[in-house]
Protein backbone atom coordinates (compact mmCIF):
# COMPACT_ATOMS: atom_id res chain seq x y z
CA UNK A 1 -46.03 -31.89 90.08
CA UNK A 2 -45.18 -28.81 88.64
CA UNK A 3 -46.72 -25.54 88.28
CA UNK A 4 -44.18 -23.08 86.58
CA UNK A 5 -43.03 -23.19 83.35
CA UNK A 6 -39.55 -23.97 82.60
CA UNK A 7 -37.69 -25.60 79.10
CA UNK A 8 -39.48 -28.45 77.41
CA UNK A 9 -37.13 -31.28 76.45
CA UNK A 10 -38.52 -34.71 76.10
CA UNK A 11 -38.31 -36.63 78.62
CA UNK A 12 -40.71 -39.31 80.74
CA UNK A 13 -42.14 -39.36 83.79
CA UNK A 14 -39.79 -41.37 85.32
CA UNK A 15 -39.10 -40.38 88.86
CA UNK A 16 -36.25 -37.74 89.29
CA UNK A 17 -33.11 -39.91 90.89
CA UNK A 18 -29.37 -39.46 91.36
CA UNK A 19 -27.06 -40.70 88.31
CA UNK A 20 -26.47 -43.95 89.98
CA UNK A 21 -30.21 -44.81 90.37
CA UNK A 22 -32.06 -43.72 87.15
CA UNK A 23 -31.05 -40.90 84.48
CA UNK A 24 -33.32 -39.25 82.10
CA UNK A 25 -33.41 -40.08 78.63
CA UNK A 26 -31.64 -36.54 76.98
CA UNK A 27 -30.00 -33.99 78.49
CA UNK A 28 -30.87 -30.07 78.59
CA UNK A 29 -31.14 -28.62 75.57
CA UNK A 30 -31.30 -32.11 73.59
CA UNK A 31 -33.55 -32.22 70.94
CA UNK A 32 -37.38 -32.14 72.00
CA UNK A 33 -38.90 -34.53 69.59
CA UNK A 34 -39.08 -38.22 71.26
CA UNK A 35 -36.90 -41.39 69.98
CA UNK A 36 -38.91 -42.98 67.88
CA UNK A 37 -38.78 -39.40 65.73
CA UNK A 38 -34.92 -39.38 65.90
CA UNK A 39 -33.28 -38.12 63.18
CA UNK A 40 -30.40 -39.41 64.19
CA UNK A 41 -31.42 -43.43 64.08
CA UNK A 42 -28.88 -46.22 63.30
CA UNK A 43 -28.36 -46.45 59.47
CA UNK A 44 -29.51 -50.16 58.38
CA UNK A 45 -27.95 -50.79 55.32
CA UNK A 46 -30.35 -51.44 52.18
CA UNK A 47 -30.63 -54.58 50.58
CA UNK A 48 -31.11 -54.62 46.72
CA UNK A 49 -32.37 -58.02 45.50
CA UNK A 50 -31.17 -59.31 42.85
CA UNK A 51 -34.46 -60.65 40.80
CA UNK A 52 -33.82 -62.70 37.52
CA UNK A 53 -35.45 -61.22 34.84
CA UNK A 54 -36.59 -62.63 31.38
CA UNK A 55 -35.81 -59.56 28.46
CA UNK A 56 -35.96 -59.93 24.69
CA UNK A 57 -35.40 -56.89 21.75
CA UNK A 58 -37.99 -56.52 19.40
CA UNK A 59 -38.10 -59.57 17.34
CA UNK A 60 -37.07 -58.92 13.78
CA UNK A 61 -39.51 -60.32 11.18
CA UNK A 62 -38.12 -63.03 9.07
CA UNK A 63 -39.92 -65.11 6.84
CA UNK A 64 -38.36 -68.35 8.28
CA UNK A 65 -41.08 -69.95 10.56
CA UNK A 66 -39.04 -70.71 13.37
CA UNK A 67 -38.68 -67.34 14.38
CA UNK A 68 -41.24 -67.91 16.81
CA UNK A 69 -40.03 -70.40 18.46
CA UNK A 70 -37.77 -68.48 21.04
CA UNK A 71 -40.87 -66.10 21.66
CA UNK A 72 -43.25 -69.03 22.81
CA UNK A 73 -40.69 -70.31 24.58
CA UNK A 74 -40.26 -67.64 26.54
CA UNK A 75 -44.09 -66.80 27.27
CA UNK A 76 -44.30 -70.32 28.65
CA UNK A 77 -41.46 -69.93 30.99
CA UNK A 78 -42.67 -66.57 32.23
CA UNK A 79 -46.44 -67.55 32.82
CA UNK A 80 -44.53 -70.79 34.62
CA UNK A 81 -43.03 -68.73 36.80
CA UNK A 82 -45.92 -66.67 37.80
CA UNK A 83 -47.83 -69.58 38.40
CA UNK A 84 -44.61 -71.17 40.63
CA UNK A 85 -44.88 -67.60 42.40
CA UNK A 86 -49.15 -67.23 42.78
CA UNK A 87 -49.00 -71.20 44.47
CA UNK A 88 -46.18 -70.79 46.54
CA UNK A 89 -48.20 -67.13 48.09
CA UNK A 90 -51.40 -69.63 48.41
CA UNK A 91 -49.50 -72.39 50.13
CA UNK A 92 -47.80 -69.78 52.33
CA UNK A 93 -51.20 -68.22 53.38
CA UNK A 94 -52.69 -71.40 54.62
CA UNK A 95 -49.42 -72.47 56.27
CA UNK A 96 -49.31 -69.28 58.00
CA UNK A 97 -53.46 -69.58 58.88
CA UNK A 98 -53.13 -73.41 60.04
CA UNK A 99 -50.37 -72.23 61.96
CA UNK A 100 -52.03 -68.65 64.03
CA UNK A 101 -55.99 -70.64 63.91
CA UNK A 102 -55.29 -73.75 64.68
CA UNK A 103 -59.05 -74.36 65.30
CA UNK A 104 -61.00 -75.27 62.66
CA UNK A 105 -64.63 -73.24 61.83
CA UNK A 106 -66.09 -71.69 65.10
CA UNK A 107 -64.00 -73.21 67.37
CA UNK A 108 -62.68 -71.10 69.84
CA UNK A 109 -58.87 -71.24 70.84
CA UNK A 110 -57.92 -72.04 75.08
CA UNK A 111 -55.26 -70.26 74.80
CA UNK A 112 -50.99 -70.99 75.03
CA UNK A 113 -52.38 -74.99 75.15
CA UNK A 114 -53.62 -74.99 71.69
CA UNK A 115 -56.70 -76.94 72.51
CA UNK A 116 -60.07 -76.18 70.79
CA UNK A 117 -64.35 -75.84 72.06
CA UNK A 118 -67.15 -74.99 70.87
CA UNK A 119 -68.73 -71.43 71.55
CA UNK A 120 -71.73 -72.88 73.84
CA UNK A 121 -68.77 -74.41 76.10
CA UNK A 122 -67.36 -70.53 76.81
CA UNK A 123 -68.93 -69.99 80.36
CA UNK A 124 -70.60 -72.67 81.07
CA UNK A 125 -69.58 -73.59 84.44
CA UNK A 126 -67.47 -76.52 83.31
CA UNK A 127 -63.90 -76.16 82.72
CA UNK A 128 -62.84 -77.32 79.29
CA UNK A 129 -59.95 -75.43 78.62
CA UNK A 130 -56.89 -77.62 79.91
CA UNK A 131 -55.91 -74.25 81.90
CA UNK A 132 -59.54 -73.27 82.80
CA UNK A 133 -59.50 -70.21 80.71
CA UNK A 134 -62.90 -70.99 79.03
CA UNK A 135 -64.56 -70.23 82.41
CA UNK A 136 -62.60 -67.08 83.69
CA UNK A 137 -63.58 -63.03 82.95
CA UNK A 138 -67.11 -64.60 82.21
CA UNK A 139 -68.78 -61.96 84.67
CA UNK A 140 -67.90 -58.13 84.74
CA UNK A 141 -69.31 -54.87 86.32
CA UNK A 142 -71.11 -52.57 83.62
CA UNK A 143 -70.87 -48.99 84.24
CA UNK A 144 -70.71 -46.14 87.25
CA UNK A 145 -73.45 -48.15 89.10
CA UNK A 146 -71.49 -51.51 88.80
CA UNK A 147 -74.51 -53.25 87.20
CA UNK A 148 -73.33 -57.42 87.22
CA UNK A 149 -73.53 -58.65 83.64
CA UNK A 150 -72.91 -61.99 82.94
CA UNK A 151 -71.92 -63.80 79.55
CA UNK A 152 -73.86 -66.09 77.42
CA UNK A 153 -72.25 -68.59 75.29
CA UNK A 154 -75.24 -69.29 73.35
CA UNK A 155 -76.18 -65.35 72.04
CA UNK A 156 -72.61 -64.79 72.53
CA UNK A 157 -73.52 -61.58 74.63
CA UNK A 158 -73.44 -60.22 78.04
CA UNK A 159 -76.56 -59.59 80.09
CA UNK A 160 -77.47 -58.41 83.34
CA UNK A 161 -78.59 -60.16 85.90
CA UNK A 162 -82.12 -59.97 87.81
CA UNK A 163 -82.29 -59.54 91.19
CA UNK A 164 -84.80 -62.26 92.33
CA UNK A 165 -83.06 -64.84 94.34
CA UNK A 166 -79.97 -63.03 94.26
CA UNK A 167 -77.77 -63.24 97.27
CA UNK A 168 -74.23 -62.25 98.91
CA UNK A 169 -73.10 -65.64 98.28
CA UNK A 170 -73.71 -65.48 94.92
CA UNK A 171 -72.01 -62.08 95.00
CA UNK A 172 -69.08 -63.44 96.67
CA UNK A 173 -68.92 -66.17 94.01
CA UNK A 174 -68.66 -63.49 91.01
CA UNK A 175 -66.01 -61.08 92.69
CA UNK A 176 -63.77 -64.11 93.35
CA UNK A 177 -64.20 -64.90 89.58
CA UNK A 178 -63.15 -61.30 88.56
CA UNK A 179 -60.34 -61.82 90.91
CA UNK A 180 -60.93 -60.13 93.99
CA UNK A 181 -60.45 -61.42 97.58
CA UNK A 182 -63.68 -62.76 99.75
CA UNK A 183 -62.69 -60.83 102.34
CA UNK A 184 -63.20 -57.20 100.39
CA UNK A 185 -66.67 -57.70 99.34
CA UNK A 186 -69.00 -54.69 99.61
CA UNK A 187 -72.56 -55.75 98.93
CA UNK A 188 -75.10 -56.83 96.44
CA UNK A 189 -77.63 -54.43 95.87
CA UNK A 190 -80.82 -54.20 93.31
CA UNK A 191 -80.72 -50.88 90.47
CA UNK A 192 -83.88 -50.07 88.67
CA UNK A 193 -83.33 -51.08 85.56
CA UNK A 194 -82.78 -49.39 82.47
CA UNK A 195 -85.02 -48.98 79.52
CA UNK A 196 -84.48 -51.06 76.82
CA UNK A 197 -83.52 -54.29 78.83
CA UNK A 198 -84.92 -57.05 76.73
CA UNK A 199 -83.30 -59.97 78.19
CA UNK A 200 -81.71 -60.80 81.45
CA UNK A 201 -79.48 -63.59 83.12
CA UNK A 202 -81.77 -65.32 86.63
CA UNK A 203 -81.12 -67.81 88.51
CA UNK A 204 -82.83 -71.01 88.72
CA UNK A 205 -83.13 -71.62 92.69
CA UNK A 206 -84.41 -74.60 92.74
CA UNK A 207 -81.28 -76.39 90.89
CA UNK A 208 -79.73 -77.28 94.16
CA UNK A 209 -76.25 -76.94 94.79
CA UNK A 210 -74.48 -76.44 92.00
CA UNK A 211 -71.91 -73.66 90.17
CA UNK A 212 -73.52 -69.96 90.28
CA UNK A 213 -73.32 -70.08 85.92
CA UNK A 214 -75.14 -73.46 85.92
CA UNK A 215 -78.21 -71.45 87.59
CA UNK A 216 -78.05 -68.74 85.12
CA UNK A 217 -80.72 -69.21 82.28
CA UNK A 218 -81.29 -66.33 80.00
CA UNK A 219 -85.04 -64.73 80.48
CA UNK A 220 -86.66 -61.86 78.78
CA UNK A 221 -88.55 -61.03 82.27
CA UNK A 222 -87.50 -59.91 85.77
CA UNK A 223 -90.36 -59.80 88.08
CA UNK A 224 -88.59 -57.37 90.84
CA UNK A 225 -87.79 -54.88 88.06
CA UNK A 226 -84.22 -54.49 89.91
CA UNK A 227 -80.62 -55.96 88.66
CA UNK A 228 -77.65 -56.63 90.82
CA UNK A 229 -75.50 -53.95 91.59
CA UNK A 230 -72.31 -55.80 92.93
CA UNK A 231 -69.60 -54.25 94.90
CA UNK A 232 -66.51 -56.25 95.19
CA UNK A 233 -64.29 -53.83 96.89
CA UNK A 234 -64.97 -50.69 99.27
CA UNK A 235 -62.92 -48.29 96.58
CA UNK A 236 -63.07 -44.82 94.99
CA UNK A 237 -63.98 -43.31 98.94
CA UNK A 238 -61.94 -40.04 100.32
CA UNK A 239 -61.71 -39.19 103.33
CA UNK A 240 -61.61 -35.65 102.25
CA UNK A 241 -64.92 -34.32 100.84
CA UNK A 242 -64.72 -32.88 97.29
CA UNK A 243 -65.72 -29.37 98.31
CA UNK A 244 -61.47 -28.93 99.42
CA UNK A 245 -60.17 -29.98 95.94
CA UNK A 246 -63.23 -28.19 93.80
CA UNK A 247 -60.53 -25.22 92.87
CA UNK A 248 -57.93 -25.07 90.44
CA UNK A 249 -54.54 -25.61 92.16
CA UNK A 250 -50.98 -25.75 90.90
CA UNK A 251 -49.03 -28.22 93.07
CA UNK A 252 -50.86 -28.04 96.37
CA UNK A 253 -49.61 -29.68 99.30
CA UNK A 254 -52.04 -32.77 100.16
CA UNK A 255 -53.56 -33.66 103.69
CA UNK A 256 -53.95 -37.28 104.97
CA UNK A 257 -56.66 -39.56 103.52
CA UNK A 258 -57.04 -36.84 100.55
CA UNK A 259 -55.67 -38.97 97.70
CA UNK A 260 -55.89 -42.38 99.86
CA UNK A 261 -54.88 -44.78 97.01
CA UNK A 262 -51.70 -42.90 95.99
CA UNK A 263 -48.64 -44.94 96.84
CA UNK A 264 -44.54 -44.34 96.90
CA UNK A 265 -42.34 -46.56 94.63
CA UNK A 266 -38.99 -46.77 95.96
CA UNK A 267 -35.23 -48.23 94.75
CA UNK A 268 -32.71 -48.79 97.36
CA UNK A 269 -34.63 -45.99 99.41
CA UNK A 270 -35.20 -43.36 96.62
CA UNK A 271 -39.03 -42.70 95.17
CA UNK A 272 -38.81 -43.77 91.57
CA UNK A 273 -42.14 -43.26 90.71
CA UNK A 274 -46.15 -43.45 92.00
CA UNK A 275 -49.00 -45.78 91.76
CA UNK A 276 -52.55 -46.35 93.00
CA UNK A 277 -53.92 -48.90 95.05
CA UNK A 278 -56.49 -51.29 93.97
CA UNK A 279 -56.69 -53.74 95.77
CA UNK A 280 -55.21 -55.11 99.50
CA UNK A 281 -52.65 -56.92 97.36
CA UNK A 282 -52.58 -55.40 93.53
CA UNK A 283 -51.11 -51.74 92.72
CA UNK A 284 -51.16 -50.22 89.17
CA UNK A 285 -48.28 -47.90 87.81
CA UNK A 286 -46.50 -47.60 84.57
CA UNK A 287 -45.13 -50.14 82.47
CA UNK A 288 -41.96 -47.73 82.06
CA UNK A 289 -40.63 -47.69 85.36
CA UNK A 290 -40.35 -50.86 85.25
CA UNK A 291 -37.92 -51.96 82.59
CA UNK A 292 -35.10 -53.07 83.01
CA UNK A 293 -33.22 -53.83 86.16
CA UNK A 294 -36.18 -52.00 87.39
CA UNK A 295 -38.20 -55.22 86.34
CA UNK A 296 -36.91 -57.34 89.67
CA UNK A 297 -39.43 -57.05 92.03
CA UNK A 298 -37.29 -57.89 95.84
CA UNK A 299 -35.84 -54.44 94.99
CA UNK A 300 -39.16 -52.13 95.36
CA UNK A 301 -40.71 -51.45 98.40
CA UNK A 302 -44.37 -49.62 98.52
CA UNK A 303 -45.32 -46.75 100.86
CA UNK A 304 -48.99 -46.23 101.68
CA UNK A 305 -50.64 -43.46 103.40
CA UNK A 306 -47.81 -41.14 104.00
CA UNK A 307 -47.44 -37.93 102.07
CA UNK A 308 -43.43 -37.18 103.64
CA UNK A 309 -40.80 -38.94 101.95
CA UNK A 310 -38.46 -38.60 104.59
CA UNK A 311 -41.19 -40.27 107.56
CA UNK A 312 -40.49 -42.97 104.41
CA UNK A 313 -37.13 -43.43 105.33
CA UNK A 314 -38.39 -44.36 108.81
CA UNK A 315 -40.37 -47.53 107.64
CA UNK A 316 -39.93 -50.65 105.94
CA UNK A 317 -42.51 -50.33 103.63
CA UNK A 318 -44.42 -53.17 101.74
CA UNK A 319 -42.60 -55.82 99.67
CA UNK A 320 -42.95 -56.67 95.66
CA UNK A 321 -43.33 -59.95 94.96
CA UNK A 322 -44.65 -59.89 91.62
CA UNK A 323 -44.41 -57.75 88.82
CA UNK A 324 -46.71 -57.97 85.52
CA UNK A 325 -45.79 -55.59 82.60
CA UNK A 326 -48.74 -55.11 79.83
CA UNK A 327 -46.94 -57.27 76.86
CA UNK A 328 -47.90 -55.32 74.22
CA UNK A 329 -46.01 -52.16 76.01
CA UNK A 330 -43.75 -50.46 73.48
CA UNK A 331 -40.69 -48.72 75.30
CA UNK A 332 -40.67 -46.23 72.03
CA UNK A 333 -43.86 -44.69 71.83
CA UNK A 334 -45.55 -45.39 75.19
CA UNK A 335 -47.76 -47.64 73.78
CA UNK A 336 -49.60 -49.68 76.62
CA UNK A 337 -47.98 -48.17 79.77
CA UNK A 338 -49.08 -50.33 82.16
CA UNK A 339 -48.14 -52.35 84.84
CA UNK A 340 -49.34 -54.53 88.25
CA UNK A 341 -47.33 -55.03 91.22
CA UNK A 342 -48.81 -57.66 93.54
CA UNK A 343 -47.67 -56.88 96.68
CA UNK A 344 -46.16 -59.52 99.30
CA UNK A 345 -48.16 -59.05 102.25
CA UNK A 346 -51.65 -57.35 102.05
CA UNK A 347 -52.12 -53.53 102.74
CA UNK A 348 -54.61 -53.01 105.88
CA UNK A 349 -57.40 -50.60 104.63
CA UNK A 350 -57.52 -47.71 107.05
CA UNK A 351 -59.06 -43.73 106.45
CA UNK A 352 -55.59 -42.90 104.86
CA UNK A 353 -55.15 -46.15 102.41
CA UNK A 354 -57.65 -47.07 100.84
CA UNK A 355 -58.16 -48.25 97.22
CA UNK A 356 -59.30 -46.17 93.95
CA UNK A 357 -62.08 -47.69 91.66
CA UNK A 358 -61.15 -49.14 88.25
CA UNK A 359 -63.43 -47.91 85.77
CA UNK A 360 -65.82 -50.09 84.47
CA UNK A 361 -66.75 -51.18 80.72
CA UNK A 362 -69.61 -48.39 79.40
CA UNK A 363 -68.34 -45.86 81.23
CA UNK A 364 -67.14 -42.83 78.96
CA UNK A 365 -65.04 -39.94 80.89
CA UNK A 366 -65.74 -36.38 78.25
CA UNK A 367 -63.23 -33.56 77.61
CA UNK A 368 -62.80 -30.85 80.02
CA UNK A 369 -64.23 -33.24 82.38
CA UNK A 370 -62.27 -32.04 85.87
CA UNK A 371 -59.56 -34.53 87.18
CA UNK A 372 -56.91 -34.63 89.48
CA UNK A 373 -53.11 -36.15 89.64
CA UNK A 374 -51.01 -36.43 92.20
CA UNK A 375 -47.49 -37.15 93.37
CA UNK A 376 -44.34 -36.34 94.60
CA UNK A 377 -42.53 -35.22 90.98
CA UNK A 378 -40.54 -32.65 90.57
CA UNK A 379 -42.20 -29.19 91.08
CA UNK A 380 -39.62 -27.84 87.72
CA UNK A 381 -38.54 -29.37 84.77
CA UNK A 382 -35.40 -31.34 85.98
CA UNK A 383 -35.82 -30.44 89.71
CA UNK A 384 -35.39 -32.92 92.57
CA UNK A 385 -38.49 -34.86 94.01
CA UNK A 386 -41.24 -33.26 96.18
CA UNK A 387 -40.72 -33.82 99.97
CA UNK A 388 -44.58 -33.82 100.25
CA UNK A 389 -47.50 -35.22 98.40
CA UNK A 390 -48.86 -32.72 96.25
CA UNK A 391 -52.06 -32.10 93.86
CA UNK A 392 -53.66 -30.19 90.40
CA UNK A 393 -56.59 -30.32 88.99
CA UNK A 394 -56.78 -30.66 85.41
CA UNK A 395 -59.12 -30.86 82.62
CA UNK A 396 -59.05 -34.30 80.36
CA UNK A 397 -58.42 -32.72 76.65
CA UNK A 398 -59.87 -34.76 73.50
CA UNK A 399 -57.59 -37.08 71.69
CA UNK A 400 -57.94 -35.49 68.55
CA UNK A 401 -57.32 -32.04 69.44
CA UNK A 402 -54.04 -33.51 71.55
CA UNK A 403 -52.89 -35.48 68.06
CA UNK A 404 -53.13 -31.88 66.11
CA UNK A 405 -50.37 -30.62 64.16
CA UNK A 406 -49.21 -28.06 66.71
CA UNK A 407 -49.54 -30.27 70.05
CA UNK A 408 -48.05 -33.95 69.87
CA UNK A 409 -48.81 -34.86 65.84
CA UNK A 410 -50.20 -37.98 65.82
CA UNK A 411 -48.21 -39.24 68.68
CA UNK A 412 -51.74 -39.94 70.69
CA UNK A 413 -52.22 -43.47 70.70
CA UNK A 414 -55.80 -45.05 71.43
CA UNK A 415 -54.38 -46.23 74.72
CA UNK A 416 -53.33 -42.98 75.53
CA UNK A 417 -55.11 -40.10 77.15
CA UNK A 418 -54.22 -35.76 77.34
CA UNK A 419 -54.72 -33.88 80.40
CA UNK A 420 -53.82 -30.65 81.11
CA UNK A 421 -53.75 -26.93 80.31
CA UNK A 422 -52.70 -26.34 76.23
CA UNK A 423 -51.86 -22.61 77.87
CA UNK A 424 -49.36 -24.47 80.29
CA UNK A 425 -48.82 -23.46 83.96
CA UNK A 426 -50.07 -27.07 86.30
CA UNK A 427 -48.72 -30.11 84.91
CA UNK A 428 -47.48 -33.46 86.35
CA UNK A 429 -43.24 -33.79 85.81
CA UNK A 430 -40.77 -36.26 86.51
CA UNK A 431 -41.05 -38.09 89.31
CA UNK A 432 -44.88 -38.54 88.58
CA UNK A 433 -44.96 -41.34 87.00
CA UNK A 434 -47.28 -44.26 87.64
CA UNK A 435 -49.43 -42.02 89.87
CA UNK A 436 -52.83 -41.60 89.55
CA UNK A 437 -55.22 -39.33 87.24
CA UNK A 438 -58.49 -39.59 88.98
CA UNK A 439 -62.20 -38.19 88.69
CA UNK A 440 -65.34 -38.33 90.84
CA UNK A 441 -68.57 -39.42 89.49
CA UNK A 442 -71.70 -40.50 90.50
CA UNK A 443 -69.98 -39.63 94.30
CA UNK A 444 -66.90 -42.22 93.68
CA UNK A 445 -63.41 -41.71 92.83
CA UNK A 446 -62.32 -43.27 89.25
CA UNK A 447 -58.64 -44.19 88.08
CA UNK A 448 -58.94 -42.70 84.81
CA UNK A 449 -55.50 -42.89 83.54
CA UNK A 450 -51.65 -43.47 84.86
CA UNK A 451 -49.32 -40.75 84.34
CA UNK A 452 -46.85 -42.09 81.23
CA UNK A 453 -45.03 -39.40 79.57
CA UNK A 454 -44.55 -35.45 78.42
CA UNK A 455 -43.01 -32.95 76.85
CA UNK A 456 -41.33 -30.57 79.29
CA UNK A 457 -43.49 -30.05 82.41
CA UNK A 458 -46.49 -27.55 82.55
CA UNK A 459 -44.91 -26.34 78.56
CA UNK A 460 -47.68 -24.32 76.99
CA UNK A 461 -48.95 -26.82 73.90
CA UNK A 462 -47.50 -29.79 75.50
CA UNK A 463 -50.24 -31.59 78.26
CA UNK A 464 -49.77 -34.82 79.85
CA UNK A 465 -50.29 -37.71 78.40
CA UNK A 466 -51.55 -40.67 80.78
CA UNK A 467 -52.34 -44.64 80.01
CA UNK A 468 -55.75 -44.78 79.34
CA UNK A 469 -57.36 -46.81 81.99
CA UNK A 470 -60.58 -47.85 80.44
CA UNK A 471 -58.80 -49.97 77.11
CA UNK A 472 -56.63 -51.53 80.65
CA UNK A 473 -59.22 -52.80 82.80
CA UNK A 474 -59.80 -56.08 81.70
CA UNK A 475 -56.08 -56.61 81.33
CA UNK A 476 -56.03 -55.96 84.87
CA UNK A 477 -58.95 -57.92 85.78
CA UNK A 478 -57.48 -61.08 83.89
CA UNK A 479 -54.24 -60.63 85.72
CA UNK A 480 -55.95 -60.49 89.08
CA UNK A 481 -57.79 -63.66 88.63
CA UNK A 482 -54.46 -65.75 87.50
CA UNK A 483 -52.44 -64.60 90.26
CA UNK A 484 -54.93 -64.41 92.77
């Protein structure tokens, strides 16, 4: 966390350690533009085909008759060849589309098994899929009031769900599916529903005992006039009200059960990096401080509702069991920075740790729309780590404006998000990384991003950039429910 503006090489957010732990990518003074714009790359060397080619002069005119001969001959061989060329590309294609769709028509894929169903057998309460995936992610949480939406295999769309007959069993049934524990649930509540509601999901109480989607039927009424609201998890609550945080602050010191979800990555006893909790078992960070010999999870422990780092050397912290990096996460260019850590023993929610809420599908988060990060990172561009937790507010900027010519050119991917000041001044810096950018709305705290990457720390023209948590969420969500 930084708040003074020093030199601006690249670098990442990776926490600030000493040689033997972690070192940052380029040195002071290196040049500013990131690897993947190197102009100093490995040469490949080129590779000129060699491509047979049919040639013939002008033919002279003769009067014998056989002049032509040659000629035709020649035309025959070279529309042979293209038609060798054109059916080899066609047999190609299909071998490569037999191969990627193995299922025929509208069948849908399982998955790594290679078996195929039908559409209508997506969420259907039976398991056809040899690993069950058919009848997994088949509920989610639609926007800030968590409205439960179910999925129909037959309009191939999801819907909400009425309120009559609903109960906290049912509830209980549809967190576990998304992959929460039992033991976390919240409540079910009824919303008003929206205008424009045509059709809705209700359940058929008088089917007897059978699975929660085999109840379902789709309706185009809903006599209370309420859908379910479903809480899986008691998250996105400080125990701090806003009114302390609603200034602009540059690397404020934080007070206990302010930023409850923030946590402390450490490596043989050194913070490496930050990360938020979201569950009692499941904490997100960045894909990037994870690589490597990073990637073994026995050597991180996680802190939890301490701000000192040196009360941290006084505890044993929480152990790693599992670590899941996002597989499409490019080490070049940022892409996807993401990552879980599933933690070996359960955190015990208390007014100091307490999990942040993952934001849900609909939800939209504007620019300029006030958020906060927060973490122990250096407070200067290649400084040590903060002793203390601190905190800045900072405004989200607009992807396209944070892609012009004179900010990062282009360099903005979709699952990327800006933050910051373009004037400089409060940024987050090394050290950072994997912490959370957060905002409240509708009265609950949202993980909006992870913090991935920068330019230089607090640089004027150079914000920065965070994983964008809403294109992550059902990532995380599919995660959670296959190592539940």
């Amino acid at each position: 966390m930084t708040s003074t503006v020093g030199p601006s090489p690249y670098y990442e957010n990776s926490g600030f350690q000493p040689e033997n732990i972690y070192s940052t990518r380029q040195p002071e003074g290196a040049n500013p533009c990131p690897p993947y714009f190197s102009t100093n790359a490995l040469s490949v060397p080129s590779y000129d085909p060699r491509i047979a080619t049919y040639q013939s002069s002008t033919p002279v005119a003769r009067s014998s008759g056989r002049t032509c001969a040659p000629s035709v001959k020649k035309t025959i061989i070279i529309i042979s060849s293209i038609l060798l060329v054109a059916c080899c590309a066609i047999a190609a294609f299909f071998i490569w589309y037999f191969v990627e769709n193995r299922c025929f028509g509208s069948l849908i894929e399982c998955g790594s098994s290679g078996a195929c169903i039908s559409p209508s057998q997506w969420c259907d309460g039976v398991s056809h899929c040899p690993n069950g995936e058919d009848e997994t992610r088949c509920v989610r949480l639609f926007g800030p009031n968590f409205m439960l939406e179910v999925y129909s295999p037959i309009s191939k769309s999801w819907y909400p769900v009425c309120q009559d007959g609903w109960n906290d069993d049912y509830g209980k049934t549809a967190c576990k599916d998304m992959g929460y524990s039992v033991d976390t649930y919240y409540y079910s509540q009824g919303v008003a529903t929206e205008v424009g509601f045509k059709n809705y999901m209700k359940l058929n109480t008088s089917a007897g005992n059978i699975d929660l989607y085999k109840k379902l039927y789709s309706s185009d009424s809903c006599a209370s006039g309420n859908v379910v609201s479903l809480r899986c998890i008691e998250c996105g609550t400080s125990a701090k009200s806003v009114n302390i945080m609603s200034r602009i602050v540059g690397g404020s010191g934080a007070v206990p059960g302010q930023w409850p979800w923030q946590v402390s990555l450490h490596v043989q006893g050194i913070h490496v990096c930050g990360g938020s909790i979201i569950t009692r078992q499941w904490i997100v960070t960045a894909a990037h401080c994870v690589e490597g010999r990073f990637s073994d999870p026995y050597s991180w422990r996680v802190y939890a509702g301490i701000l000192n780092q040196n009360e941290m050397l006084l505890r044993n912290g929480y152990r790693v069991q599992q670590i899941i990096s996002h597989p499409d996460y490019d080490a070049d260019s940022k892409d996807n920075d993401v990552a879980l850590m599933k933690l070996e023993t359960p955190l015990s929610f208390t007014g100091t740790v307490r999990p942040v809420c993952l934001p849900n599908p609909g939800m939209m988060f504007q620019p300029n729309q006030q958020c906060w990060i927060s973490g122990w990172g250096a407070e200067y561009q290649g400084g040590k780590t903060s002793n203390n937790l601190n905190y800045v507010m900072v405004p989200l900027i607009e992807q396209s404006r944070c892609n012009s010519i004179y900010i990062y050119n282009g360099m903005i991917l979709p699952t990327m998000i800006c933050a910051g000041y373009l004037g400089g001044g409060f940024d987050s810096c090394q050290g950072d990384s994997g912490g959370p950018l957060v905002t409240n709305k509708s009265s609950v705290w949202w993980l909006v991003g992870d913090t991935s990457w920068g330019t230089g720390c607090a640089s004027p023209n150079r914000p920065g950039v965070y994983g964008n948590m809403t294109v992550f969420t059902d990532w995380i969500y599919k995660n959670m429910q296959a190592y539940r």
